[in-house]
PDB file of N, CA and C in Angstrom:
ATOM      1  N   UNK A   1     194.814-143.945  84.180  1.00  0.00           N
ATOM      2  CA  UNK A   1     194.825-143.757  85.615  1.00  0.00           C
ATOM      3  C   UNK A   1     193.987-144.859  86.270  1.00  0.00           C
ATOM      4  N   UNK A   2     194.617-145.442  87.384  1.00  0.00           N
ATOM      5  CA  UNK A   2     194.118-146.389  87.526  1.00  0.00           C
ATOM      6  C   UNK A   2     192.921-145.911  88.888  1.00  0.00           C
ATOM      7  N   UNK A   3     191.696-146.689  88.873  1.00  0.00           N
ATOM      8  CA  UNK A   3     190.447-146.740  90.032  1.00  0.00           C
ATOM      9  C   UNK A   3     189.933-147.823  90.556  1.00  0.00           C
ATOM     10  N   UNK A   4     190.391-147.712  91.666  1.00  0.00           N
ATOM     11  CA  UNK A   4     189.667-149.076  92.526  1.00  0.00           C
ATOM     12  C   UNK A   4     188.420-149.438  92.013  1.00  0.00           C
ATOM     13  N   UNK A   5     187.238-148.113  92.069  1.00  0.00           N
ATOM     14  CA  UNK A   5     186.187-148.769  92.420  1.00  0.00           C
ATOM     15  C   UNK A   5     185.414-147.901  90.463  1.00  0.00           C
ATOM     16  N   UNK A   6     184.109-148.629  90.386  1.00  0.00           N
ATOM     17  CA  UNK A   6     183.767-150.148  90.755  1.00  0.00           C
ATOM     18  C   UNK A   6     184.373-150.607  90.623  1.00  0.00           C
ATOM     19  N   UNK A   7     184.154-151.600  91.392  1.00  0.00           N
ATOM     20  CA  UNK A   7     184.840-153.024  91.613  1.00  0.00           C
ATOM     21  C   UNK A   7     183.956-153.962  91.799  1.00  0.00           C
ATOM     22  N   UNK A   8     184.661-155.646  91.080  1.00  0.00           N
ATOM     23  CA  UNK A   8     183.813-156.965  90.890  1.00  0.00           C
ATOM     24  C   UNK A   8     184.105-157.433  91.868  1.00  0.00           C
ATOM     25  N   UNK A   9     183.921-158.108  92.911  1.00  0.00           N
ATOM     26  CA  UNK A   9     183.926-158.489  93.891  1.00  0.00           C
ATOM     27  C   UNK A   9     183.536-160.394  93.961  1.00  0.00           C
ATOM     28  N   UNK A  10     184.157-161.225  94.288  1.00  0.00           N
ATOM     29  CA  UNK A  10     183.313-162.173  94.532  1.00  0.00           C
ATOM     30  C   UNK A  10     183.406-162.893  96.226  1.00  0.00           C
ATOM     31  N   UNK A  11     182.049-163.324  96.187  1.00  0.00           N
ATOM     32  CA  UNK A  11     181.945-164.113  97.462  1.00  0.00           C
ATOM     33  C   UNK A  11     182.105-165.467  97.607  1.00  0.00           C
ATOM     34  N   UNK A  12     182.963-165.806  98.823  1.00  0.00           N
ATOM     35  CA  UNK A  12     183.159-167.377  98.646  1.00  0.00           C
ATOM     36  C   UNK A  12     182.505-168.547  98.288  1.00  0.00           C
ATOM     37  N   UNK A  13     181.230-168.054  98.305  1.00  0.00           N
ATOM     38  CA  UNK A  13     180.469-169.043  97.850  1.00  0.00           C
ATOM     39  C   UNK A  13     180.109-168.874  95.953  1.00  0.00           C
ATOM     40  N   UNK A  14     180.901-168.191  95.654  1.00  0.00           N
ATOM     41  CA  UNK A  14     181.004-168.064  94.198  1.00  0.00           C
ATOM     42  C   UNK A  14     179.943-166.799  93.782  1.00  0.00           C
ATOM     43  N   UNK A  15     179.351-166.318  94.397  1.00  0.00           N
ATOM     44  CA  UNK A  15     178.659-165.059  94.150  1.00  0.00           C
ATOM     45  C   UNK A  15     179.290-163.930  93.915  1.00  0.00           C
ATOM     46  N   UNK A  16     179.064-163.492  92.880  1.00  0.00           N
ATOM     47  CA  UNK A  16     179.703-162.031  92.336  1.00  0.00           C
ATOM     48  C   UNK A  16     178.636-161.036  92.397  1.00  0.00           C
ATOM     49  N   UNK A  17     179.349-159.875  92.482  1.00  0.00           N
ATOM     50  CA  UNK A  17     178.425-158.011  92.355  1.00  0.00           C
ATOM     51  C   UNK A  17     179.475-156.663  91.772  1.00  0.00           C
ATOM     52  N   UNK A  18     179.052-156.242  91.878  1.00  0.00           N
ATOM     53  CA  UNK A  18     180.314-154.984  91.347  1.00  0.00           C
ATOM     54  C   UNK A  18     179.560-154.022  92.982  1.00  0.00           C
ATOM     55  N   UNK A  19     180.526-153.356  93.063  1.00  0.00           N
ATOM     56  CA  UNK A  19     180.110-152.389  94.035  1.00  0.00           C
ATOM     57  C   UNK A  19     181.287-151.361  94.157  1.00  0.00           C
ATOM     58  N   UNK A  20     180.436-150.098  94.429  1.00  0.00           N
ATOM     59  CA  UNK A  20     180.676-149.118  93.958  1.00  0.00           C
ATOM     60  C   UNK A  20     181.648-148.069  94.674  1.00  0.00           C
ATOM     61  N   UNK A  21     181.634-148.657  95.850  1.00  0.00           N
ATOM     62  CA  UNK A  21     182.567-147.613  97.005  1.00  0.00           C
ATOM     63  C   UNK A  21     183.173-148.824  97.816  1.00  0.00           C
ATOM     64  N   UNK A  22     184.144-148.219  99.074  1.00  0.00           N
ATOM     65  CA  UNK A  22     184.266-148.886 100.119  1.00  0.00           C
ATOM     66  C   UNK A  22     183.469-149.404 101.082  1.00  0.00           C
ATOM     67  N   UNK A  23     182.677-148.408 100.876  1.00  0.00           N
ATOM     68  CA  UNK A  23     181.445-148.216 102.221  1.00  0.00           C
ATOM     69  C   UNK A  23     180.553-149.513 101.518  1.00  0.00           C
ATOM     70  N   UNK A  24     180.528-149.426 100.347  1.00  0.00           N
ATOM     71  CA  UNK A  24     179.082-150.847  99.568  1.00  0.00           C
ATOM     72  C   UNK A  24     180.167-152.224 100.037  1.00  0.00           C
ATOM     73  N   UNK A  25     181.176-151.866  99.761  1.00  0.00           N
ATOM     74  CA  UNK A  25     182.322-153.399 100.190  1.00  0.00           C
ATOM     75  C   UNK A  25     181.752-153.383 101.009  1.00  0.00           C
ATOM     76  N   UNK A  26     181.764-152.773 102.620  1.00  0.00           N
ATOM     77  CA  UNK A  26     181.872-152.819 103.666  1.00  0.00           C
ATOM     78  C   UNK A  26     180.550-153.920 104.145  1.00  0.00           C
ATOM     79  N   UNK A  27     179.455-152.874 103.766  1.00  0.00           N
ATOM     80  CA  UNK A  27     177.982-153.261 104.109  1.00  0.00           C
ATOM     81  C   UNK A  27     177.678-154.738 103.177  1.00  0.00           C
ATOM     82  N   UNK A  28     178.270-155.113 102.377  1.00  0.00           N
ATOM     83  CA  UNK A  28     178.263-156.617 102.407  1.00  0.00           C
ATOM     84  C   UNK A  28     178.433-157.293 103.100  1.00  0.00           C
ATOM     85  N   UNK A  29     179.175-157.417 103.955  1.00  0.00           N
ATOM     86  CA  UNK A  29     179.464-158.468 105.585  1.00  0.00           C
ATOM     87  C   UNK A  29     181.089-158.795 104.726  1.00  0.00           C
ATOM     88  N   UNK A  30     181.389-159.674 105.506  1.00  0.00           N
ATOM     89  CA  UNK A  30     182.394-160.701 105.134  1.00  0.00           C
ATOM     90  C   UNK A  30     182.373-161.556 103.801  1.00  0.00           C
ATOM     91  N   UNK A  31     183.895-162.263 103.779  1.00  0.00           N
ATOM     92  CA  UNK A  31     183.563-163.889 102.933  1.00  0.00           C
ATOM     93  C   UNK A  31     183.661-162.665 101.505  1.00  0.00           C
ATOM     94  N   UNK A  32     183.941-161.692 101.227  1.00  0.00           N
ATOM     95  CA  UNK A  32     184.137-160.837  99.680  1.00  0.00           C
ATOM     96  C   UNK A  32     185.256-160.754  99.788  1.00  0.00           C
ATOM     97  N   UNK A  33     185.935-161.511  98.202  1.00  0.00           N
ATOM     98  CA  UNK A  33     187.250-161.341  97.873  1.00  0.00           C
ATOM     99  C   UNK A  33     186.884-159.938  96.409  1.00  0.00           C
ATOM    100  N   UNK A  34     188.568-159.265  97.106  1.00  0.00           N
ATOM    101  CA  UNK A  34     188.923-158.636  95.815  1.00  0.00           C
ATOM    102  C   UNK A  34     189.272-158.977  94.808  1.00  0.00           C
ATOM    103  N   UNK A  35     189.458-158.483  93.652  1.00  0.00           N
ATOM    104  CA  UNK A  35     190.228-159.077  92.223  1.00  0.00           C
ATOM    105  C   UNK A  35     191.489-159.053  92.580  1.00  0.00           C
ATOM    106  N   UNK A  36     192.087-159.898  92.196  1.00  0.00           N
ATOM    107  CA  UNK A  36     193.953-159.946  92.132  1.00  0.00           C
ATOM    108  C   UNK A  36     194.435-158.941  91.909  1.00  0.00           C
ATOM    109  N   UNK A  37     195.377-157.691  92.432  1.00  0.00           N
ATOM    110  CA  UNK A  37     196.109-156.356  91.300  1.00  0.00           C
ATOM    111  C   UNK A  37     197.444-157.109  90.641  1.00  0.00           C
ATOM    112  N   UNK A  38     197.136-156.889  89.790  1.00  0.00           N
ATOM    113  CA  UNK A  38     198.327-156.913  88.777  1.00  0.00           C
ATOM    114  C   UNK A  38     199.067-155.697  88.370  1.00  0.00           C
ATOM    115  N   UNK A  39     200.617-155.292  88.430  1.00  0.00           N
ATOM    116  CA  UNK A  39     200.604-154.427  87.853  1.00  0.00           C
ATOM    117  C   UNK A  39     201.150-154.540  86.697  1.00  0.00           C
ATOM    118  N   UNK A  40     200.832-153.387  85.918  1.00  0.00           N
ATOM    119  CA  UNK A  40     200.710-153.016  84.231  1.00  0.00           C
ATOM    120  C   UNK A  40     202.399-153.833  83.811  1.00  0.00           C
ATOM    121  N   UNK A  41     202.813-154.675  82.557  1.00  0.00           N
ATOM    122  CA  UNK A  41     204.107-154.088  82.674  1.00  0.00           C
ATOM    123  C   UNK A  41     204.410-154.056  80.966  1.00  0.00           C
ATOM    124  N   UNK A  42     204.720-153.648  80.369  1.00  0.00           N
ATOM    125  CA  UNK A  42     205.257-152.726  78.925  1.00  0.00           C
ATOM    126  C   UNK A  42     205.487-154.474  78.162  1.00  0.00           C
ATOM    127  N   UNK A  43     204.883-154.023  77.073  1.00  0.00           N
ATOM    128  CA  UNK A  43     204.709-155.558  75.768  1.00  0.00           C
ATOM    129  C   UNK A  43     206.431-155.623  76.262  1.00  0.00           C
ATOM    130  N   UNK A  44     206.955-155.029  75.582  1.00  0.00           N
ATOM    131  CA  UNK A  44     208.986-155.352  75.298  1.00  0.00           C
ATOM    132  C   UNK A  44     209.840-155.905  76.752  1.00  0.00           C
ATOM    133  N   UNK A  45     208.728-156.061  77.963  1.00  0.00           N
ATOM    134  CA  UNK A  45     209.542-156.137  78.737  1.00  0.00           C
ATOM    135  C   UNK A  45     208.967-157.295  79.128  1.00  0.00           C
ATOM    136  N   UNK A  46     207.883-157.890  78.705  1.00  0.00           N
ATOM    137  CA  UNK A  46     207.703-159.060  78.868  1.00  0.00           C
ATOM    138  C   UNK A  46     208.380-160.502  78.491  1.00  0.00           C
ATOM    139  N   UNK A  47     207.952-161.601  79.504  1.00  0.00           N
ATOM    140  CA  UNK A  47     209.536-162.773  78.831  1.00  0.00           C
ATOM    141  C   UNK A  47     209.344-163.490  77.674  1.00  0.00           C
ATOM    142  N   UNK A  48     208.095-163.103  77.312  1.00  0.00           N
ATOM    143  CA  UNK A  48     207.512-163.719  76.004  1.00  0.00           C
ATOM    144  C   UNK A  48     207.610-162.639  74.745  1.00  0.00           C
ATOM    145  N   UNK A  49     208.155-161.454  74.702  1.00  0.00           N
ATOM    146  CA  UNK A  49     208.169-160.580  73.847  1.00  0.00           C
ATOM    147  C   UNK A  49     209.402-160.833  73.349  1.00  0.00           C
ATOM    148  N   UNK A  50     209.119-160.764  72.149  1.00  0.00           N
ATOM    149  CA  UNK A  50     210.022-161.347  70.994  1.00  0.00           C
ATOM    150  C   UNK A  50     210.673-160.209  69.491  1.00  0.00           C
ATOM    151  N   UNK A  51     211.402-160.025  69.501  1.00  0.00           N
ATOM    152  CA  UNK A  51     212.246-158.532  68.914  1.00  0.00           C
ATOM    153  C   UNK A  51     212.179-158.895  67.310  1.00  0.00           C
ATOM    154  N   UNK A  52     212.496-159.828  67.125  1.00  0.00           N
ATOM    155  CA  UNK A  52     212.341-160.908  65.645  1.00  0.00           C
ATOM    156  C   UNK A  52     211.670-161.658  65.308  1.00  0.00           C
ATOM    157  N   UNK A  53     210.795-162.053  64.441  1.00  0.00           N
ATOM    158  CA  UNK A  53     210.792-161.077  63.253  1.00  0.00           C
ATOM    159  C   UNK A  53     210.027-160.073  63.582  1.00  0.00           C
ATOM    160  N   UNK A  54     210.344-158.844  62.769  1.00  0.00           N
ATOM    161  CA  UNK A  54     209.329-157.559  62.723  1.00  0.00           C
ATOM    162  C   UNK A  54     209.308-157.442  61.310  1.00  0.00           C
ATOM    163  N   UNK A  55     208.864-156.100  61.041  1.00  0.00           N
ATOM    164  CA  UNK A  55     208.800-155.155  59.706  1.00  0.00           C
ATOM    165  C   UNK A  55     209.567-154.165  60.017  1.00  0.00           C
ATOM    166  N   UNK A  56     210.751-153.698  59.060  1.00  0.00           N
ATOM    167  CA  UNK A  56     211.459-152.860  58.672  1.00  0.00           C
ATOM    168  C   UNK A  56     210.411-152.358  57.714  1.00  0.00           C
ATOM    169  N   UNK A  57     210.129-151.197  57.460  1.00  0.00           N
ATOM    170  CA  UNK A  57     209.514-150.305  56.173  1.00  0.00           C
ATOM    171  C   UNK A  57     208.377-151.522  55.589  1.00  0.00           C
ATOM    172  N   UNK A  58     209.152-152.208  54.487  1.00  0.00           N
ATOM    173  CA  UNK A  58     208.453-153.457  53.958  1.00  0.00           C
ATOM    174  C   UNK A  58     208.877-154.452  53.751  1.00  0.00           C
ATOM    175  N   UNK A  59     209.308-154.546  54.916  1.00  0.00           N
ATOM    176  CA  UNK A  59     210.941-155.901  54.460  1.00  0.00           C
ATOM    177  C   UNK A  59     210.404-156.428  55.767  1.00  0.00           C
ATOM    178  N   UNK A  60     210.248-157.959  55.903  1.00  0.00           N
ATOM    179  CA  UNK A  60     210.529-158.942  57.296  1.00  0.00           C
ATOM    180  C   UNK A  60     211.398-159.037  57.128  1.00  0.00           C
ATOM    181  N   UNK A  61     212.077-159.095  58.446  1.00  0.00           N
ATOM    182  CA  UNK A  61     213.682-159.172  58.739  1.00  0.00           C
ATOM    183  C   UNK A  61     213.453-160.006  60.527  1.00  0.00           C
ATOM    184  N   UNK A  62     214.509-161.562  60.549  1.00  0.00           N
ATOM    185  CA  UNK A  62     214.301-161.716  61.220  1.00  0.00           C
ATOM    186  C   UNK A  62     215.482-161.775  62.162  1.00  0.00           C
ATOM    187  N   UNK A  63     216.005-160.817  62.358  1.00  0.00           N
ATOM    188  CA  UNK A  63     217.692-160.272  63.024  1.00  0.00           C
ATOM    189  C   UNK A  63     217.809-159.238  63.123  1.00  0.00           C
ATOM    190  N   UNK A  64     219.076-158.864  64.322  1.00  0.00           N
ATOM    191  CA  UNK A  64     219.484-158.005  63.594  1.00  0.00           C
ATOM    192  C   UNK A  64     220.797-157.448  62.698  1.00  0.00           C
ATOM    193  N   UNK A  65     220.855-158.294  62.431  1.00  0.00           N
ATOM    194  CA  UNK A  65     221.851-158.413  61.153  1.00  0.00           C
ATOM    195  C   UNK A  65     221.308-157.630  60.011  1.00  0.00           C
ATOM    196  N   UNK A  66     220.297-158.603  59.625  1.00  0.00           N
ATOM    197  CA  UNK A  66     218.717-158.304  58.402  1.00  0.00           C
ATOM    198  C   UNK A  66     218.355-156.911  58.366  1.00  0.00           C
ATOM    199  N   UNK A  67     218.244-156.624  59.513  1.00  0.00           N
ATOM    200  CA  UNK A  67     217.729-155.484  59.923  1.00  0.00           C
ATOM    201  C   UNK A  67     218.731-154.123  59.255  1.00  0.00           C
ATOM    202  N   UNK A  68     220.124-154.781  59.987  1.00  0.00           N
ATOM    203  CA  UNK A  68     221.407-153.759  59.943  1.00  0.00           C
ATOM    204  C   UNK A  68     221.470-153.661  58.176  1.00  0.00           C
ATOM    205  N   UNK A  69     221.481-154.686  57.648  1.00  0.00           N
ATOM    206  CA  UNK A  69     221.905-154.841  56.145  1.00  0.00           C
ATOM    207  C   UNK A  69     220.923-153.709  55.331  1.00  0.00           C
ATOM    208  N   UNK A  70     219.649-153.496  55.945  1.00  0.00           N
ATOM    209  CA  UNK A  70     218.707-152.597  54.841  1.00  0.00           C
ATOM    210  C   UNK A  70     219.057-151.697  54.831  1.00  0.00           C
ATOM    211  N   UNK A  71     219.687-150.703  55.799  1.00  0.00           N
ATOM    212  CA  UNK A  71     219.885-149.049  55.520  1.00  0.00           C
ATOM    213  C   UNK A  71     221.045-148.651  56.081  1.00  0.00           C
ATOM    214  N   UNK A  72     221.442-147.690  55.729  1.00  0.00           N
ATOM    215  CA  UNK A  72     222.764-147.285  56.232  1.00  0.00           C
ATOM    216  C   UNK A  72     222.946-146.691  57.636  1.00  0.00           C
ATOM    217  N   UNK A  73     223.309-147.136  58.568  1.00  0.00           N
ATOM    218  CA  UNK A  73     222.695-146.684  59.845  1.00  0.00           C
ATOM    219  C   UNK A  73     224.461-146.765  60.594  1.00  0.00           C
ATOM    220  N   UNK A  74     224.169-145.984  61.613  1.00  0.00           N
ATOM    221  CA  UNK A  74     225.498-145.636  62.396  1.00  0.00           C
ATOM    222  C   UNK A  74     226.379-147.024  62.817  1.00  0.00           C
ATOM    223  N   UNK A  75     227.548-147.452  62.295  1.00  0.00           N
ATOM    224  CA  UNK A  75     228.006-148.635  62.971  1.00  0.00           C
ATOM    225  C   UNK A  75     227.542-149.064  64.305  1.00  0.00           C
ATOM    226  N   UNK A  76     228.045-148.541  64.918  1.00  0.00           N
ATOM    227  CA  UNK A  76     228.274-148.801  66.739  1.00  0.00           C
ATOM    228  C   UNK A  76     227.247-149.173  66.828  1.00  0.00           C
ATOM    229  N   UNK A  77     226.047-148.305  66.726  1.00  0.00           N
ATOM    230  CA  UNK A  77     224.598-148.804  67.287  1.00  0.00           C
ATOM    231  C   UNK A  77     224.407-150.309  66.681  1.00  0.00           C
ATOM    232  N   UNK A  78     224.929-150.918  65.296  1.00  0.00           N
ATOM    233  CA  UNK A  78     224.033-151.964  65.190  1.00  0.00           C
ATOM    234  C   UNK A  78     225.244-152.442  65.905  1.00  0.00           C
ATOM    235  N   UNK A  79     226.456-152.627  65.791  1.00  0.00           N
ATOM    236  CA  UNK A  79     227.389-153.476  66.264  1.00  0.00           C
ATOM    237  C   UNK A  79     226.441-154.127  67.909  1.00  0.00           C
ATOM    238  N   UNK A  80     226.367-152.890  68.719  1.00  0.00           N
ATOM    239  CA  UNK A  80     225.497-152.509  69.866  1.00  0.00           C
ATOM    240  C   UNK A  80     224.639-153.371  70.101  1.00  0.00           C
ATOM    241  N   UNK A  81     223.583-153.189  69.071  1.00  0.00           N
ATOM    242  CA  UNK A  81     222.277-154.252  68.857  1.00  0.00           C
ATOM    243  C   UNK A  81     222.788-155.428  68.682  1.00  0.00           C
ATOM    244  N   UNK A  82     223.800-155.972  67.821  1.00  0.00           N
ATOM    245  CA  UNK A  82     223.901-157.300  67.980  1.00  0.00           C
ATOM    246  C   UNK A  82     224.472-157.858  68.963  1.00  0.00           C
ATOM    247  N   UNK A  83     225.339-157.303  69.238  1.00  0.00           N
ATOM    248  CA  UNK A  83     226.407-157.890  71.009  1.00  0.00           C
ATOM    249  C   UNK A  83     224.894-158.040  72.119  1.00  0.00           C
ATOM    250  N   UNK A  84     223.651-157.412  72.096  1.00  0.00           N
ATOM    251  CA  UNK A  84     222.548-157.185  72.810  1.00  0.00           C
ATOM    252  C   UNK A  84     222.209-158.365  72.324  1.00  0.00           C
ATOM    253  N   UNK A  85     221.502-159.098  71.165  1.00  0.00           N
ATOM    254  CA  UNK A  85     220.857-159.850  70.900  1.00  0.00           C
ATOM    255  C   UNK A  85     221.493-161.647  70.914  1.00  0.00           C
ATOM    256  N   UNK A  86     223.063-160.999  70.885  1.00  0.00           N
ATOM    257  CA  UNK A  86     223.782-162.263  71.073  1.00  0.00           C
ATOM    258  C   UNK A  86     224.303-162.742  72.663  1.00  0.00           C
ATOM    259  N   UNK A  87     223.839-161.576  73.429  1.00  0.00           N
ATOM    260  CA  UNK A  87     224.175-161.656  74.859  1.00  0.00           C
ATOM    261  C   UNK A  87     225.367-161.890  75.095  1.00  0.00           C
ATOM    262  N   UNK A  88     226.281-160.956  74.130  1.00  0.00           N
ATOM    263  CA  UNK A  88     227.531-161.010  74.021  1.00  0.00           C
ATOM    264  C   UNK A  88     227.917-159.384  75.603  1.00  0.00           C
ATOM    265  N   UNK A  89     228.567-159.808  76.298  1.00  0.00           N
ATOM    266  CA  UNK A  89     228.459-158.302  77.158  1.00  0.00           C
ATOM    267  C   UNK A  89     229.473-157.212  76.652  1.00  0.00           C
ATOM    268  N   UNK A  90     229.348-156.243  76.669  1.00  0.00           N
ATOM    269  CA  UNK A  90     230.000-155.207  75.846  1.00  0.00           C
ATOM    270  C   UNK A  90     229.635-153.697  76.687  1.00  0.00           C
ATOM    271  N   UNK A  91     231.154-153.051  76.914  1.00  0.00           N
ATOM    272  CA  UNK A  91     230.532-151.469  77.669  1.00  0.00           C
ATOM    273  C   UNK A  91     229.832-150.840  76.485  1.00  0.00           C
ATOM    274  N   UNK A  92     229.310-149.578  76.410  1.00  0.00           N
ATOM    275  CA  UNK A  92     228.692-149.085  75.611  1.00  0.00           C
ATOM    276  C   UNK A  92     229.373-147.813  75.480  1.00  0.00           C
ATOM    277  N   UNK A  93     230.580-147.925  75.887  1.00  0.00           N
ATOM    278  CA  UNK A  93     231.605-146.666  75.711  1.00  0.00           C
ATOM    279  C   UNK A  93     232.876-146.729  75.091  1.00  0.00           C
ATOM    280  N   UNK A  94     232.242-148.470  74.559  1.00  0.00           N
ATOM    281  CA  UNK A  94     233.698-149.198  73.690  1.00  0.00           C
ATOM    282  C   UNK A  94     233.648-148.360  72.326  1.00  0.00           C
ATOM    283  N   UNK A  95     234.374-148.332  71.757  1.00  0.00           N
ATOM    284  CA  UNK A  95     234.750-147.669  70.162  1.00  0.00           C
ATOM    285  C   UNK A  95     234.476-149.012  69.049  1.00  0.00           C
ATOM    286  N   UNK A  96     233.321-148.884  67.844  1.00  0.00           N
ATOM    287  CA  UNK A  96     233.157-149.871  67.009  1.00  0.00           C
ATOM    288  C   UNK A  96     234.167-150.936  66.862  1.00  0.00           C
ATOM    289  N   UNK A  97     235.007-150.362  66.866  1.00  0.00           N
ATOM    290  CA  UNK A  97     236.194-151.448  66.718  1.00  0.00           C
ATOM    291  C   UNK A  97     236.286-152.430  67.726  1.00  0.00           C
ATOM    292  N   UNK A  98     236.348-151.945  69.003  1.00  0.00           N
ATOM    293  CA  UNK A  98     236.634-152.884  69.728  1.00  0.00           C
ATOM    294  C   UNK A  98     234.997-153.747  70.219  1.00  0.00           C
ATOM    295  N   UNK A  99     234.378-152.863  70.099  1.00  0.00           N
ATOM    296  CA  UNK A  99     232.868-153.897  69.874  1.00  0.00           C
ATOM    297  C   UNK A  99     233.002-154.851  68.970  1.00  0.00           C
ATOM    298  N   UNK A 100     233.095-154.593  67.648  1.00  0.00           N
ATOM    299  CA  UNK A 100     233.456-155.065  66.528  1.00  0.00           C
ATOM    300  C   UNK A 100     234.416-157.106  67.196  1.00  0.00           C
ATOM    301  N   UNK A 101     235.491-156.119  67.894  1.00  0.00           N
ATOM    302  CA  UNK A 101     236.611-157.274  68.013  1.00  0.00           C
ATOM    303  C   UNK A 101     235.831-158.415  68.825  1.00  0.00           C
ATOM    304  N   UNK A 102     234.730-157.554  69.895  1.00  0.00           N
ATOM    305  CA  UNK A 102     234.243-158.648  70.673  1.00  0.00           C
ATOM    306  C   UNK A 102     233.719-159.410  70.190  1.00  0.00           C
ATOM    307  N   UNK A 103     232.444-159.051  69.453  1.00  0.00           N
ATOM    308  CA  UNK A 103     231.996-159.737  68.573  1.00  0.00           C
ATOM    309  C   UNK A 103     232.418-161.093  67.847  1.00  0.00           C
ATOM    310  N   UNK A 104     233.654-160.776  67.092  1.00  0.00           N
ATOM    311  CA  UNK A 104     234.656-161.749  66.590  1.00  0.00           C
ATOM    312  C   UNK A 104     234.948-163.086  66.966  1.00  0.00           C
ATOM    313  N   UNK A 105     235.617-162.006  68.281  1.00  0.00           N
ATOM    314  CA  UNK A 105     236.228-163.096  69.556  1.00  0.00           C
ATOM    315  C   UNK A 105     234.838-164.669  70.051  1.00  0.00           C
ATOM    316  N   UNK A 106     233.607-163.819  70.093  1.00  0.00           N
ATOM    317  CA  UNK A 106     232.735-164.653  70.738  1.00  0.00           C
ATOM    318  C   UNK A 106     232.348-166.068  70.199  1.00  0.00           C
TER     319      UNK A 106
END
């Protein structure tokens, strides 16, 4: 949960304080900058977050191909995952097969 205060505060002349309410902002005078807000945003959704390589169980795998090949897992979904990773576009209401075909085609 996020809380304003304390808060680091600096003054233009390069002077910093933490202070503790609005009212302590206040009674500083002028010339006090706030910290920048940033908001939060999730590792995977960042443009630098990177899906490959990971760890499967105990296997690096750097695909998902690699990935698909270790266990027996529902077609569609990896078909799914790879049309995703190849930025191949695909509905997600297509039938393996015709995922499958896109794939091919690309």
């Amino acid at each position: 949960m996020f809380k304003e205060f304390p808060m680091w505060v600096t003054h233009e002349n390069g002077e910093q304080r933490v202070v503790e309410s609005e009212e302590q902002l206040a009674a500083l005078g002028g010339g006090w900058i706030r910290p920048e807000r940033v908001d939060p945003v999730p590792a995977d959704q960042k443009p630098e977050f990177q899906h490959y390589p990971k760890w499967v169980g105990s296997v690096l795998v750097n695909s998902a191909e690699e990935e698909a090949a270790l266990a027996p897992a529902d077609d569609r979904a990896v078909l799914i995952q790879i049309a995703a990773e190849k930025g191949i576009p695909i509905d997600r209401r297509w039938s393996a097969d015709k995922i499958r075909a896109a794939l091919e085609a690309a």
